[in-house]
N, C-alpha and C. Protein backbone atom coordinates (compact mmCIF):
# COMPACT_ATOMS: atom_id res chain seq x y z
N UNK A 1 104.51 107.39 41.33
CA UNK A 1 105.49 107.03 42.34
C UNK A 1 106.48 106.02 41.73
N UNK A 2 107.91 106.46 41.80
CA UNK A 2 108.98 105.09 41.10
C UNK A 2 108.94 104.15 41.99
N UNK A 3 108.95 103.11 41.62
CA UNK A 3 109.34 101.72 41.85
C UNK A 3 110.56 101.60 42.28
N UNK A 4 110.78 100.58 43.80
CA UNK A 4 112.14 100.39 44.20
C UNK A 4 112.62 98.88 44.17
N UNK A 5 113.42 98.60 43.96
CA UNK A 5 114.27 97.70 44.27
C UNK A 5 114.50 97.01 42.27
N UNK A 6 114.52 96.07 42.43
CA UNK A 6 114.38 95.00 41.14
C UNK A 6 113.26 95.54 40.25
N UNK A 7 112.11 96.28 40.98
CA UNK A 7 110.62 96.99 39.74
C UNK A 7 111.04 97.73 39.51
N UNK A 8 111.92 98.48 40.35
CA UNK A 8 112.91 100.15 39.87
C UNK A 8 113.49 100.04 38.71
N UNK A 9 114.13 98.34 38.77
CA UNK A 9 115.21 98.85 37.71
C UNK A 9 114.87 98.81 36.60
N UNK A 10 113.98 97.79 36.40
CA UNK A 10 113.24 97.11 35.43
C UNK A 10 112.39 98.46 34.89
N UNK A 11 111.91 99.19 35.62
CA UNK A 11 111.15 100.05 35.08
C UNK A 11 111.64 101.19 34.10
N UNK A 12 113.33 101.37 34.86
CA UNK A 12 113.88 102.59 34.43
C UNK A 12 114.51 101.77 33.24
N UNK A 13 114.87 100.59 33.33
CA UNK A 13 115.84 99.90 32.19
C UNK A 13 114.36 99.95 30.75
N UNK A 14 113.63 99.93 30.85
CA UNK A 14 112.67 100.33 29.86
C UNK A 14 112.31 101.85 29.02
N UNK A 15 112.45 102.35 30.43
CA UNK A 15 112.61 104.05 30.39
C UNK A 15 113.91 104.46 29.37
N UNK A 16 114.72 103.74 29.53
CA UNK A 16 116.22 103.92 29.11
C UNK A 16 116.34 103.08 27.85
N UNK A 17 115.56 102.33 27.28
CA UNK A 17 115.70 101.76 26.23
C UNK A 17 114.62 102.55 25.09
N UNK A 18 113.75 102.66 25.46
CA UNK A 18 112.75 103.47 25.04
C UNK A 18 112.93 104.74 24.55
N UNK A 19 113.32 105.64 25.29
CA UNK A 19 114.07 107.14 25.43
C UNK A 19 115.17 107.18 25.04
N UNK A 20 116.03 106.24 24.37
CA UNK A 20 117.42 106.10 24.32
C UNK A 20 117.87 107.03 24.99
N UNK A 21 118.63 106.59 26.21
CA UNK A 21 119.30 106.94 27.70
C UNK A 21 120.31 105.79 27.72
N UNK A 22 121.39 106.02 26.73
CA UNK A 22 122.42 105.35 26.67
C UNK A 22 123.05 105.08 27.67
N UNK A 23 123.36 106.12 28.09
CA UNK A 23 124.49 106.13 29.48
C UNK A 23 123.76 105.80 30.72
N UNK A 24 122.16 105.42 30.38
CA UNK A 24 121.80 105.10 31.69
C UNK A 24 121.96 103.56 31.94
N UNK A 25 122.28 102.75 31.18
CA UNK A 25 122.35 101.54 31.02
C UNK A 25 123.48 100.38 31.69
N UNK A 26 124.64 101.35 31.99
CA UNK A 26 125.32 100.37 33.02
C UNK A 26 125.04 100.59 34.02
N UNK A 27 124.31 101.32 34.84
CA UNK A 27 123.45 100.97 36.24
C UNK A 27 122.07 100.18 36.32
N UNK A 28 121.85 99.53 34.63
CA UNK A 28 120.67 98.68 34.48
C UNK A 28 120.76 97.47 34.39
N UNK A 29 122.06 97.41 33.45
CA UNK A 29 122.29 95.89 32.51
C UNK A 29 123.71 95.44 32.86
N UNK A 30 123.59 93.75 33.25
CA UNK A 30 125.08 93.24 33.38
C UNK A 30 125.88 93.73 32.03
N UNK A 31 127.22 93.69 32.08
CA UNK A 31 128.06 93.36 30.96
C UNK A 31 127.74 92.62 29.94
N UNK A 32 126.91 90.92 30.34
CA UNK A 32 127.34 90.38 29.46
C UNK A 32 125.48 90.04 29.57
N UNK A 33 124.88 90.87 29.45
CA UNK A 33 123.23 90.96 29.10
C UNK A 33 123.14 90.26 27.75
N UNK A 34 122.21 89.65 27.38
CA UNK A 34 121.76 88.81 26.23
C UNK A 34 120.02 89.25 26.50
N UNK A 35 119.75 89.62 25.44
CA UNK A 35 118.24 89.61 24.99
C UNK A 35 118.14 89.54 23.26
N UNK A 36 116.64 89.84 23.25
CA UNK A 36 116.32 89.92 21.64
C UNK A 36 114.84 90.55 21.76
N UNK A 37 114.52 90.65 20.43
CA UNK A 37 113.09 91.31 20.72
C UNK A 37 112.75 90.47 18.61
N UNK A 38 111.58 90.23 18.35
CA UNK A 38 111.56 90.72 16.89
C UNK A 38 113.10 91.19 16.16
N UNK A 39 113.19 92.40 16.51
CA UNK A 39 114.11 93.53 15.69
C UNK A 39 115.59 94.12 15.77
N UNK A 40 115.79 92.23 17.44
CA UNK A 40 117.07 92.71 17.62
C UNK A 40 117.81 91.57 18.49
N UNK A 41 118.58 91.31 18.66
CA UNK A 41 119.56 90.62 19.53
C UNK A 41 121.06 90.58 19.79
N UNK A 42 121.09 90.75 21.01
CA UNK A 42 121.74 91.38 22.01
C UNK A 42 122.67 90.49 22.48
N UNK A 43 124.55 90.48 22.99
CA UNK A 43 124.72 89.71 23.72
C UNK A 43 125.61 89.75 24.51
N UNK A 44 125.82 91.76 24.63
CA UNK A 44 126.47 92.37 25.30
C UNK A 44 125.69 93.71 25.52
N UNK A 45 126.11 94.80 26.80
CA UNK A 45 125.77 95.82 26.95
C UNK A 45 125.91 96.58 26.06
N UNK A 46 127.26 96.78 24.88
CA UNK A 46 127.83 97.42 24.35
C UNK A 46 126.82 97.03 23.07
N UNK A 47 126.11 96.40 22.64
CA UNK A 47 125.67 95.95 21.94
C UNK A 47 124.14 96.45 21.86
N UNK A 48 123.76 96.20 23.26
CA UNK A 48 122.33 97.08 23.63
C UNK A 48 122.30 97.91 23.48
N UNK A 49 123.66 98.85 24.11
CA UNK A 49 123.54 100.19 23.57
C UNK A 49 123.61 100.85 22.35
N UNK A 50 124.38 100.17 21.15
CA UNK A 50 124.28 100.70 20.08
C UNK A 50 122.56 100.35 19.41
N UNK A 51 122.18 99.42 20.00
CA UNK A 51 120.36 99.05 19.67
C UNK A 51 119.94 100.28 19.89
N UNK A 52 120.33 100.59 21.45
CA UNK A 52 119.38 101.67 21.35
C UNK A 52 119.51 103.36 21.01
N UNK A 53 120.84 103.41 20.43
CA UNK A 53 121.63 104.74 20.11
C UNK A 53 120.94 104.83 18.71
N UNK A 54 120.59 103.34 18.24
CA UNK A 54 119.58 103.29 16.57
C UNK A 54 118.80 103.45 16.67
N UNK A 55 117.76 103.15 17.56
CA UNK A 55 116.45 103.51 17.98
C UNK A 55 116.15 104.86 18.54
N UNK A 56 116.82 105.75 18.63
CA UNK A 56 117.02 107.02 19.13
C UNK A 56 116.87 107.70 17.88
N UNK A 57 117.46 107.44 16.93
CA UNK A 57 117.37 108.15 15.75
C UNK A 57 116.41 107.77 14.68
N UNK A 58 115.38 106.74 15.81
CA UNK A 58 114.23 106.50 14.28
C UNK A 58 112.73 106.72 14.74
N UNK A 59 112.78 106.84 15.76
CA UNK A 59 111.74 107.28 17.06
C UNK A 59 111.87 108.46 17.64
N UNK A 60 110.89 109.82 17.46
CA UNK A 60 110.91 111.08 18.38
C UNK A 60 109.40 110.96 19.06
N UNK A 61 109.39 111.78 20.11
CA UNK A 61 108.39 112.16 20.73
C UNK A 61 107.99 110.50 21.65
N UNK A 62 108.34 109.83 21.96
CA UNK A 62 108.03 108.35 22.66
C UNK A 62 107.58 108.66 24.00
N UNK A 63 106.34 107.88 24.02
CA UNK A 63 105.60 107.91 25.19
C UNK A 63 105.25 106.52 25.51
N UNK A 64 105.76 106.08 26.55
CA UNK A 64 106.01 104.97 27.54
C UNK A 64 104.83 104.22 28.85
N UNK A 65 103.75 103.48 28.36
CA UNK A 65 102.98 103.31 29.34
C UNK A 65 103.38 101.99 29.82
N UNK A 66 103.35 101.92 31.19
CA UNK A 66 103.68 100.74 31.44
C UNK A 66 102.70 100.13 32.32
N UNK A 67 101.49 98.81 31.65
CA UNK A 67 100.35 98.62 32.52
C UNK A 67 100.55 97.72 33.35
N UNK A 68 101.38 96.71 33.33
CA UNK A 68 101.48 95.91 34.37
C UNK A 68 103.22 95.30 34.50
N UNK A 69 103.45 95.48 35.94
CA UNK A 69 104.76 95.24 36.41
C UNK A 69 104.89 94.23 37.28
N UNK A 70 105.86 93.27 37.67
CA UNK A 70 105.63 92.31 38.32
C UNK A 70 107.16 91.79 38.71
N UNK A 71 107.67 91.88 39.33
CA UNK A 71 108.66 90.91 40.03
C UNK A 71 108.96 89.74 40.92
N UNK A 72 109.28 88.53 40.48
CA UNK A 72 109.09 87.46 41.35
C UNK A 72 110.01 86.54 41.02
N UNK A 73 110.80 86.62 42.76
CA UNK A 73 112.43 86.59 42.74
C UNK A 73 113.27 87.16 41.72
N UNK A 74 113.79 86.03 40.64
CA UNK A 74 115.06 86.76 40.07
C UNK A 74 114.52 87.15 38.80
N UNK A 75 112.83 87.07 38.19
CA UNK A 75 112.20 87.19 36.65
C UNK A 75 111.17 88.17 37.22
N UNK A 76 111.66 89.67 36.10
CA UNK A 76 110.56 90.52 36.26
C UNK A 76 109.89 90.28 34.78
N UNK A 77 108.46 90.96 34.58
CA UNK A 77 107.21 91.03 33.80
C UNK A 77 106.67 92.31 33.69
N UNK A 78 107.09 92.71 32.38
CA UNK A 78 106.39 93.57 31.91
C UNK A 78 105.11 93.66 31.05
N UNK A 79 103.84 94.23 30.42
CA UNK A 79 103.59 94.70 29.94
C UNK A 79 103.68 96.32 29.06
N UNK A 80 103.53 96.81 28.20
CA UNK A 80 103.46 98.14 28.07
C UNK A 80 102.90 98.46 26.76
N UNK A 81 102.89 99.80 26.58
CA UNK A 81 102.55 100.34 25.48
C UNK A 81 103.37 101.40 25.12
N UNK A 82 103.51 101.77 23.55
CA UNK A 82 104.86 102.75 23.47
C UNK A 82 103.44 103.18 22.31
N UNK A 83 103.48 104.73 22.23
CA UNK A 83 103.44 105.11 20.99
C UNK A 83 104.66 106.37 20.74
N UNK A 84 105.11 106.27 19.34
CA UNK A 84 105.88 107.13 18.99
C UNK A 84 105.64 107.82 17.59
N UNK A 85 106.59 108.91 17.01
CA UNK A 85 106.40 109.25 15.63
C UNK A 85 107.78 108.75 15.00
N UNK A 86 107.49 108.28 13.61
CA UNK A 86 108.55 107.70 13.02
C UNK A 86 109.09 108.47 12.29
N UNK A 87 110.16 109.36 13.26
CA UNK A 87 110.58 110.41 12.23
C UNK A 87 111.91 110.18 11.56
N UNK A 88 112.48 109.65 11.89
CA UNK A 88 113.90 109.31 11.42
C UNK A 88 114.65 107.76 10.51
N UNK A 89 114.84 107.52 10.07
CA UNK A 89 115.61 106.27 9.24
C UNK A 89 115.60 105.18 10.02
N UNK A 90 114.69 103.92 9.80
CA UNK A 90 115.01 102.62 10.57
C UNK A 90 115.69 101.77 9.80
N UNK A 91 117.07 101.40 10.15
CA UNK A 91 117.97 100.51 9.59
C UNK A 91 117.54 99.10 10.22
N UNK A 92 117.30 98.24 8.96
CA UNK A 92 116.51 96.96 9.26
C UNK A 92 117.80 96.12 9.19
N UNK A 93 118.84 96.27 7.74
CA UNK A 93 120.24 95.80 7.86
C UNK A 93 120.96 96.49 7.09
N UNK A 94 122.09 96.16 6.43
CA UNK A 94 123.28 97.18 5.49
C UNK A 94 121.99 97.57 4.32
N UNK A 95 121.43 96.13 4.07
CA UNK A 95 120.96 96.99 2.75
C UNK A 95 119.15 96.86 2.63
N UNK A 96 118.58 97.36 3.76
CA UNK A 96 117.26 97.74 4.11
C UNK A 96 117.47 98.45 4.96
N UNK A 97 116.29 99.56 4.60
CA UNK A 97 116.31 100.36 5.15
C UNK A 97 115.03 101.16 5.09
N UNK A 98 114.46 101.19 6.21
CA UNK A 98 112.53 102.23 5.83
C UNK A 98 112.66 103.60 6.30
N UNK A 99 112.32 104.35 5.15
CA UNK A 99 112.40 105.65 5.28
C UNK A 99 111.44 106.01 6.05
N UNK A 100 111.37 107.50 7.06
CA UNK A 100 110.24 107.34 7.79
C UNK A 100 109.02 108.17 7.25
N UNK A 101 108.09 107.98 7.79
CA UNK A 101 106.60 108.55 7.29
C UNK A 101 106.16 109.86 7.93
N UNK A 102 106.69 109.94 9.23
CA UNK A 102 106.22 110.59 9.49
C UNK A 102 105.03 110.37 10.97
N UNK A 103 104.46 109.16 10.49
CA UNK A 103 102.82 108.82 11.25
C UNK A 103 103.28 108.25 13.14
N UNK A 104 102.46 108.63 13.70
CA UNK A 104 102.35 108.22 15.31
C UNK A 104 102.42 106.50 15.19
N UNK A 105 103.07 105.75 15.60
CA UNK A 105 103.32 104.15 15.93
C UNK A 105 102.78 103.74 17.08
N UNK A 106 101.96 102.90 17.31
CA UNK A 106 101.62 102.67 18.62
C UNK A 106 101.71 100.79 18.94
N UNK A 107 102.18 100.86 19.43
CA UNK A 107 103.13 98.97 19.71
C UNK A 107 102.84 98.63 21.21
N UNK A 108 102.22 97.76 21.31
CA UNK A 108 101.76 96.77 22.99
C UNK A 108 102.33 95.34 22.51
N UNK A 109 103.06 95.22 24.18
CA UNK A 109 104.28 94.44 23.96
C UNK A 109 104.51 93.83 25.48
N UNK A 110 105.14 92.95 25.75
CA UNK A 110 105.47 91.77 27.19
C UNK A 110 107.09 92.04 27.36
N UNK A 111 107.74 92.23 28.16
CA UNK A 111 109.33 91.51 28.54
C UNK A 111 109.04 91.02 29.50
N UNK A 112 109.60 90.02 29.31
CA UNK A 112 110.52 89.05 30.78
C UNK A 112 111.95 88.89 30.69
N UNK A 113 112.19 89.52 32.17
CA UNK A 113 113.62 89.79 32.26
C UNK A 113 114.24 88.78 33.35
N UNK A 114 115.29 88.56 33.46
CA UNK A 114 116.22 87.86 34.67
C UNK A 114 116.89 88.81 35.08
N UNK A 115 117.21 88.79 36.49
CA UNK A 115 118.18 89.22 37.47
C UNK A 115 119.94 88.25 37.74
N UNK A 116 120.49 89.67 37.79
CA UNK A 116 121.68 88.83 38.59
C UNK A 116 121.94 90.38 39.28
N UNK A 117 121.68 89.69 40.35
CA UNK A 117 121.91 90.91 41.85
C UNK A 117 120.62 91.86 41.15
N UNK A 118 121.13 92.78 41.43
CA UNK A 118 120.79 94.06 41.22
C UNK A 118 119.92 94.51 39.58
N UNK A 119 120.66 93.99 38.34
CA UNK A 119 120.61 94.30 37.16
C UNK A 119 120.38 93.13 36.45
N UNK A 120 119.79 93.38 35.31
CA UNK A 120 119.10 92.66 34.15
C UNK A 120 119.79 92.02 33.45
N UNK A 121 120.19 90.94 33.48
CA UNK A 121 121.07 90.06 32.82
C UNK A 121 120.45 89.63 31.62
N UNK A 122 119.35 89.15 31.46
CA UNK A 122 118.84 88.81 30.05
C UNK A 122 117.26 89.30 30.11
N UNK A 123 116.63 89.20 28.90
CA UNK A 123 115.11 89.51 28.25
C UNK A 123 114.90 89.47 27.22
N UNK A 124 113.89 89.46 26.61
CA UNK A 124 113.12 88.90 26.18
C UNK A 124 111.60 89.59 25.57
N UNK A 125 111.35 90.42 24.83
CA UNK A 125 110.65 91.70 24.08
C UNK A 125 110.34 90.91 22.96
N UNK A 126 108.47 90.69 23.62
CA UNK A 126 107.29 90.10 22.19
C UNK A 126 106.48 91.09 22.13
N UNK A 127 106.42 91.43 20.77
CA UNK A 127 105.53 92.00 20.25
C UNK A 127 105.43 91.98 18.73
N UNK A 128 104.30 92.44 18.13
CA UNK A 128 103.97 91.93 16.69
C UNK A 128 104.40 92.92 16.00
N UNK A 129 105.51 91.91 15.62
CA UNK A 129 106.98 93.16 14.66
C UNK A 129 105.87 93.54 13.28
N UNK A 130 104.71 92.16 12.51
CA UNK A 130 104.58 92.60 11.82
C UNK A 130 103.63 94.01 11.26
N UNK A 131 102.55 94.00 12.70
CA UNK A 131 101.69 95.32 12.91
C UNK A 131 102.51 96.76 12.49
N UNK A 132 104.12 96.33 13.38
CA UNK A 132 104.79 97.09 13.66
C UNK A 132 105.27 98.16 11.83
N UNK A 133 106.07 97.11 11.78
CA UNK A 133 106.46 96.96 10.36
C UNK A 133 105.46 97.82 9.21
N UNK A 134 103.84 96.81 8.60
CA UNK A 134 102.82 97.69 8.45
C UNK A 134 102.78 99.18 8.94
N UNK A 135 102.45 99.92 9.89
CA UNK A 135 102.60 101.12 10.37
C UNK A 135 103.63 102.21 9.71
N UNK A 136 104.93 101.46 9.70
CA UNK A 136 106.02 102.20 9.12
C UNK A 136 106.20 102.12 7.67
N UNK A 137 105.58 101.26 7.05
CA UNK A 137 105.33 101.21 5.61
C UNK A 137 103.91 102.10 5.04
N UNK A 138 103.16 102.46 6.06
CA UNK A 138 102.07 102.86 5.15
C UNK A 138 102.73 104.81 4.71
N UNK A 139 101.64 104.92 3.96
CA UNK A 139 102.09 105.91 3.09
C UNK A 139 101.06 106.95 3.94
């Protein structure tokens, strides 16, 4: 059953980052959204979205669990779990770059997000880049 109001959005704004669902993102995220995670920081929409137009092309098959959700007032709480296959090129910067392996990734991870009105103004994505990292390096 989807989630309504502020858990809705929060839920789908994960869905949409995850899945890279570019265009679903200005009915998620203010304009001037600021986050970071490990592997990234953010300090515009336009900015998120190219995060996640990169992440689209280094991640296939992504499956999205989300174990615990929580909203209270204007800061939602996530937990989740993503596993994916690393099939495509992760650009770390101009001049790194991890070729992919191939192997299933599986990453458990927290956001805490803020509200303004409706949509996600800022967050905040911990998880252990270096597990992460490991995974995509092994052979």
């Amino acid at each position: 059953m989807a989630r309504s109001g502020r858990a809705g959005v929060l839920e789908r704004a994960l869905e949409a980052g995850f899945h890279g669902k570019v265009d679903a993102l200005p009915d998620l995220f203010t304009d001037d959204v600021s986050g970071w995670s490990p592997n990234m920081l953010v300090s515009s929409r336009g900015e998120l979205a190219e995060a996640v137009a990169e992440r689209d092309e280094s991640l296939s098959n992504v499956s999205l669990q989300i174990d615990v959700l929580d909203v209270v007032g204007n800061k939602g709480y996530v937990e989740y779990r993503v596993n994916a296959v690393f099939s495509g090129p992760f650009v770390v910067d101009d001049d790194t770059v991890i070729e992919p392996n191939g192997r299933e990734l599986l990453l458990g991870g927290v956001i805490v997000a803020e509200f303004d009105g409706d949509k996600v103004s800022a967050f905040r994505n911990y998880f252990d880049n270096a597990a992460l990292l490991e995974q995509m390096l092994a052979a």
